[in-house]
C-alpha atoms as a PDB file:
ATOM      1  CA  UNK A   1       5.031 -21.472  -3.688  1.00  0.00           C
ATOM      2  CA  UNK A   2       3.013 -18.830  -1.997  1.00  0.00           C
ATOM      3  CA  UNK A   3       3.346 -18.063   1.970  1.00  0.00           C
ATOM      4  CA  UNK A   4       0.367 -15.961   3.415  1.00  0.00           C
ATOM      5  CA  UNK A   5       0.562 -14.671   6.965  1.00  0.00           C
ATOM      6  CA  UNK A   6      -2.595 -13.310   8.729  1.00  0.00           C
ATOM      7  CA  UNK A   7      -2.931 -12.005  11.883  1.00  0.00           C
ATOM      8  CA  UNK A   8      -4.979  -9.581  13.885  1.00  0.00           C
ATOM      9  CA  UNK A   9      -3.840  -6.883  15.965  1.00  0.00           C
ATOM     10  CA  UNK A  10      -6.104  -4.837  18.168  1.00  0.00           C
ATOM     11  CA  UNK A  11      -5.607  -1.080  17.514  1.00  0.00           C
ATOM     12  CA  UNK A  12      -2.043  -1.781  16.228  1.00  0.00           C
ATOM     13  CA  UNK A  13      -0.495   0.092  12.804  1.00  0.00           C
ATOM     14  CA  UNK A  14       1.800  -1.840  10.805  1.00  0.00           C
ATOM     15  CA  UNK A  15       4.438  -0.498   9.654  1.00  0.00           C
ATOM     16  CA  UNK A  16       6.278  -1.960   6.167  1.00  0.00           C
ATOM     17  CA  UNK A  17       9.994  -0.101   5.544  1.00  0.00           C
ATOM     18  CA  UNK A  18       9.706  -0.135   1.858  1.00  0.00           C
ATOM     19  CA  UNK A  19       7.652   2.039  -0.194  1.00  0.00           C
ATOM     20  CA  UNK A  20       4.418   0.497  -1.864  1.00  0.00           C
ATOM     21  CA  UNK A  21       4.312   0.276  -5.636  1.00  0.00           C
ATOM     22  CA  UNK A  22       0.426   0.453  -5.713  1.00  0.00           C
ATOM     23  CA  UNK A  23      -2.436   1.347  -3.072  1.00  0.00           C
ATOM     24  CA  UNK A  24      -6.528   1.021  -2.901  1.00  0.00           C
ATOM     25  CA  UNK A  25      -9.100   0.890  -0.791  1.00  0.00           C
ATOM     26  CA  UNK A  26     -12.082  -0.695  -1.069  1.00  0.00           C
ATOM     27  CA  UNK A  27     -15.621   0.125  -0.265  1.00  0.00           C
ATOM     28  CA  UNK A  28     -15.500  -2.138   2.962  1.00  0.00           C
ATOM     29  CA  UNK A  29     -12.813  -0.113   3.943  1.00  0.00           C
ATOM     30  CA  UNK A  30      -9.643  -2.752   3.052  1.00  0.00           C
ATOM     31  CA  UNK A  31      -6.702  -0.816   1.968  1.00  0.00           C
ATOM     32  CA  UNK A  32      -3.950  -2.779  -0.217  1.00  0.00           C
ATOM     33  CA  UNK A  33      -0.553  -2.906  -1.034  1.00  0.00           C
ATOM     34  CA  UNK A  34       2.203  -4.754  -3.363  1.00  0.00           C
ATOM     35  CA  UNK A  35       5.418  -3.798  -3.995  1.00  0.00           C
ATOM     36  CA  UNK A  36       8.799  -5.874  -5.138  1.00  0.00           C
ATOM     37  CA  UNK A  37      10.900  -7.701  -2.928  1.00  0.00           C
ATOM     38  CA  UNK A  38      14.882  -7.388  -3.196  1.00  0.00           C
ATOM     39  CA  UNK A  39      15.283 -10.656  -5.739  1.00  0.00           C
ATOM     40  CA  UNK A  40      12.180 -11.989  -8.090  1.00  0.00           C
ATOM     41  CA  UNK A  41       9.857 -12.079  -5.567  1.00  0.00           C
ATOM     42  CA  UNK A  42       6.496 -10.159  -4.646  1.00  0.00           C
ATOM     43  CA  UNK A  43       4.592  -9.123  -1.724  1.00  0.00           C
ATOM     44  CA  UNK A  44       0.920  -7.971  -0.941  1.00  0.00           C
ATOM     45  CA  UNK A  45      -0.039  -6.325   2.448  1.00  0.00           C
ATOM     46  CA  UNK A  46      -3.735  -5.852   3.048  1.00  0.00           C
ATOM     47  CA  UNK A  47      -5.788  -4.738   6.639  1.00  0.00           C
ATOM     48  CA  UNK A  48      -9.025  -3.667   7.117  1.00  0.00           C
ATOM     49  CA  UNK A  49     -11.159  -3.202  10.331  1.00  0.00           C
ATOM     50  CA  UNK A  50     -12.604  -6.321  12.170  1.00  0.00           C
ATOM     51  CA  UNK A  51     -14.482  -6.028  15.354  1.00  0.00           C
ATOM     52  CA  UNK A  52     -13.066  -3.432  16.851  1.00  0.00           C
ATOM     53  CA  UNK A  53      -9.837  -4.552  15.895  1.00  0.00           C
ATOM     54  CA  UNK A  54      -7.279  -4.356  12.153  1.00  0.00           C
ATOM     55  CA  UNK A  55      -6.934  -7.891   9.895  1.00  0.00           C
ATOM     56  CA  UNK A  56      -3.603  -7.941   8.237  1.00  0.00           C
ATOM     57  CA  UNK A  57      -2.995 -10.687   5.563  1.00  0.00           C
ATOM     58  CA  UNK A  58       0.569 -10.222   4.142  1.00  0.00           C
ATOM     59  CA  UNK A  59       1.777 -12.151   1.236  1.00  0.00           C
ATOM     60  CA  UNK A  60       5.048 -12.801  -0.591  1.00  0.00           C
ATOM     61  CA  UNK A  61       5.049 -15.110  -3.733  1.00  0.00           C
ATOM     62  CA  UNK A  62       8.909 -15.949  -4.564  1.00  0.00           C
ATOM     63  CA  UNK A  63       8.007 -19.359  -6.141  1.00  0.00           C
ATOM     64  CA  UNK A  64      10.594 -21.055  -4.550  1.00  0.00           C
ATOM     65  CA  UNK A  65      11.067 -24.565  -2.449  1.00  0.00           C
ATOM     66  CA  UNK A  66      12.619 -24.175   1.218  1.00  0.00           C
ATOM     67  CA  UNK A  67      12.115 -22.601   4.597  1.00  0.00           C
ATOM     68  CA  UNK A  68      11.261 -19.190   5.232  1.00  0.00           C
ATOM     69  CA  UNK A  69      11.785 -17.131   7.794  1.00  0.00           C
ATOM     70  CA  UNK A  70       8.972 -14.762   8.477  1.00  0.00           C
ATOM     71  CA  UNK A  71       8.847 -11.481  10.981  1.00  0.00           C
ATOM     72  CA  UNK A  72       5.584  -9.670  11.671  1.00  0.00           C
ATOM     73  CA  UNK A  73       6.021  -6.142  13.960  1.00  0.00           C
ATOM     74  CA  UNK A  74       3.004  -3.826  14.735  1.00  0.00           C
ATOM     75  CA  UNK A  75       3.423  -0.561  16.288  1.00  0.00           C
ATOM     76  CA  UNK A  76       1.036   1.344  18.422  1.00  0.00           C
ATOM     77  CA  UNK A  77       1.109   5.227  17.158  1.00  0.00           C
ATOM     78  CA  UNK A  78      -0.448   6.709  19.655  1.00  0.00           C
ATOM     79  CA  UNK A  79       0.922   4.538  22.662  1.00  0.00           C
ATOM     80  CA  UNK A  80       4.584   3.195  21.263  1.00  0.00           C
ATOM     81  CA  UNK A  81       3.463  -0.693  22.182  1.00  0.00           C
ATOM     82  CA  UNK A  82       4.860  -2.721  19.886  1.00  0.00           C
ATOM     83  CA  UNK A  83       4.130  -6.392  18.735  1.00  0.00           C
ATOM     84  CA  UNK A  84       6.585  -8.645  16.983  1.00  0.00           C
ATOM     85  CA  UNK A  85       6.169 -12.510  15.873  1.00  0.00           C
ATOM     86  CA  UNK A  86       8.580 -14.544  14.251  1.00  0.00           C
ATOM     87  CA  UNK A  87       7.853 -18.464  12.854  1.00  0.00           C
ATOM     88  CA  UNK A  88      10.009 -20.567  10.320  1.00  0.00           C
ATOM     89  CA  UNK A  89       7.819 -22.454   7.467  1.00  0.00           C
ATOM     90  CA  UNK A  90       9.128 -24.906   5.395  1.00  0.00           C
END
């Protein structure tokens, strides 16, 4: 089963504590990411402007049944704000 989780964040900079297994950027500007998670599953982080402000789409396929806990933080570089979102799905 695949979860996606989108959001937009005005000026914001994710941050993701592992290290990305692959990188690009498109010509509209959309940079991408995908890695391995800890067990079978894995996860694709992509952002790219959007009037004025960054669309993030991250993705983890584990192929599994059940809830899932998801946890989305943004931090401002320049000013140290910091946004963070939690939901259950499933």
């Amino acid at each position: 089963m695949k979860r996606i989780l989108t959001t937009a964040a005005l000026s914001l900079a994710l941050l993701v504590p592992v290290a990305p297994a692959a990188h690009a950027k498109d010509d509209d500007g959309e940079v991408i990411r995908t890695g391995s998670c800890s067990g079978t599953a894995d996860w694709k982080l992509k952002a790219k402007r959007d009037d004025g402000g960054i669309e993030v789409e991250w993705e983890v396929d584990s192929n599994k049944a059940g809830s899932d806990n998801l946890v989305a933080r943004s931090r401002n570089l320049a000013s140290g704000q910091v946004c963070r979102g939690t939901l259950t799905f499933g």
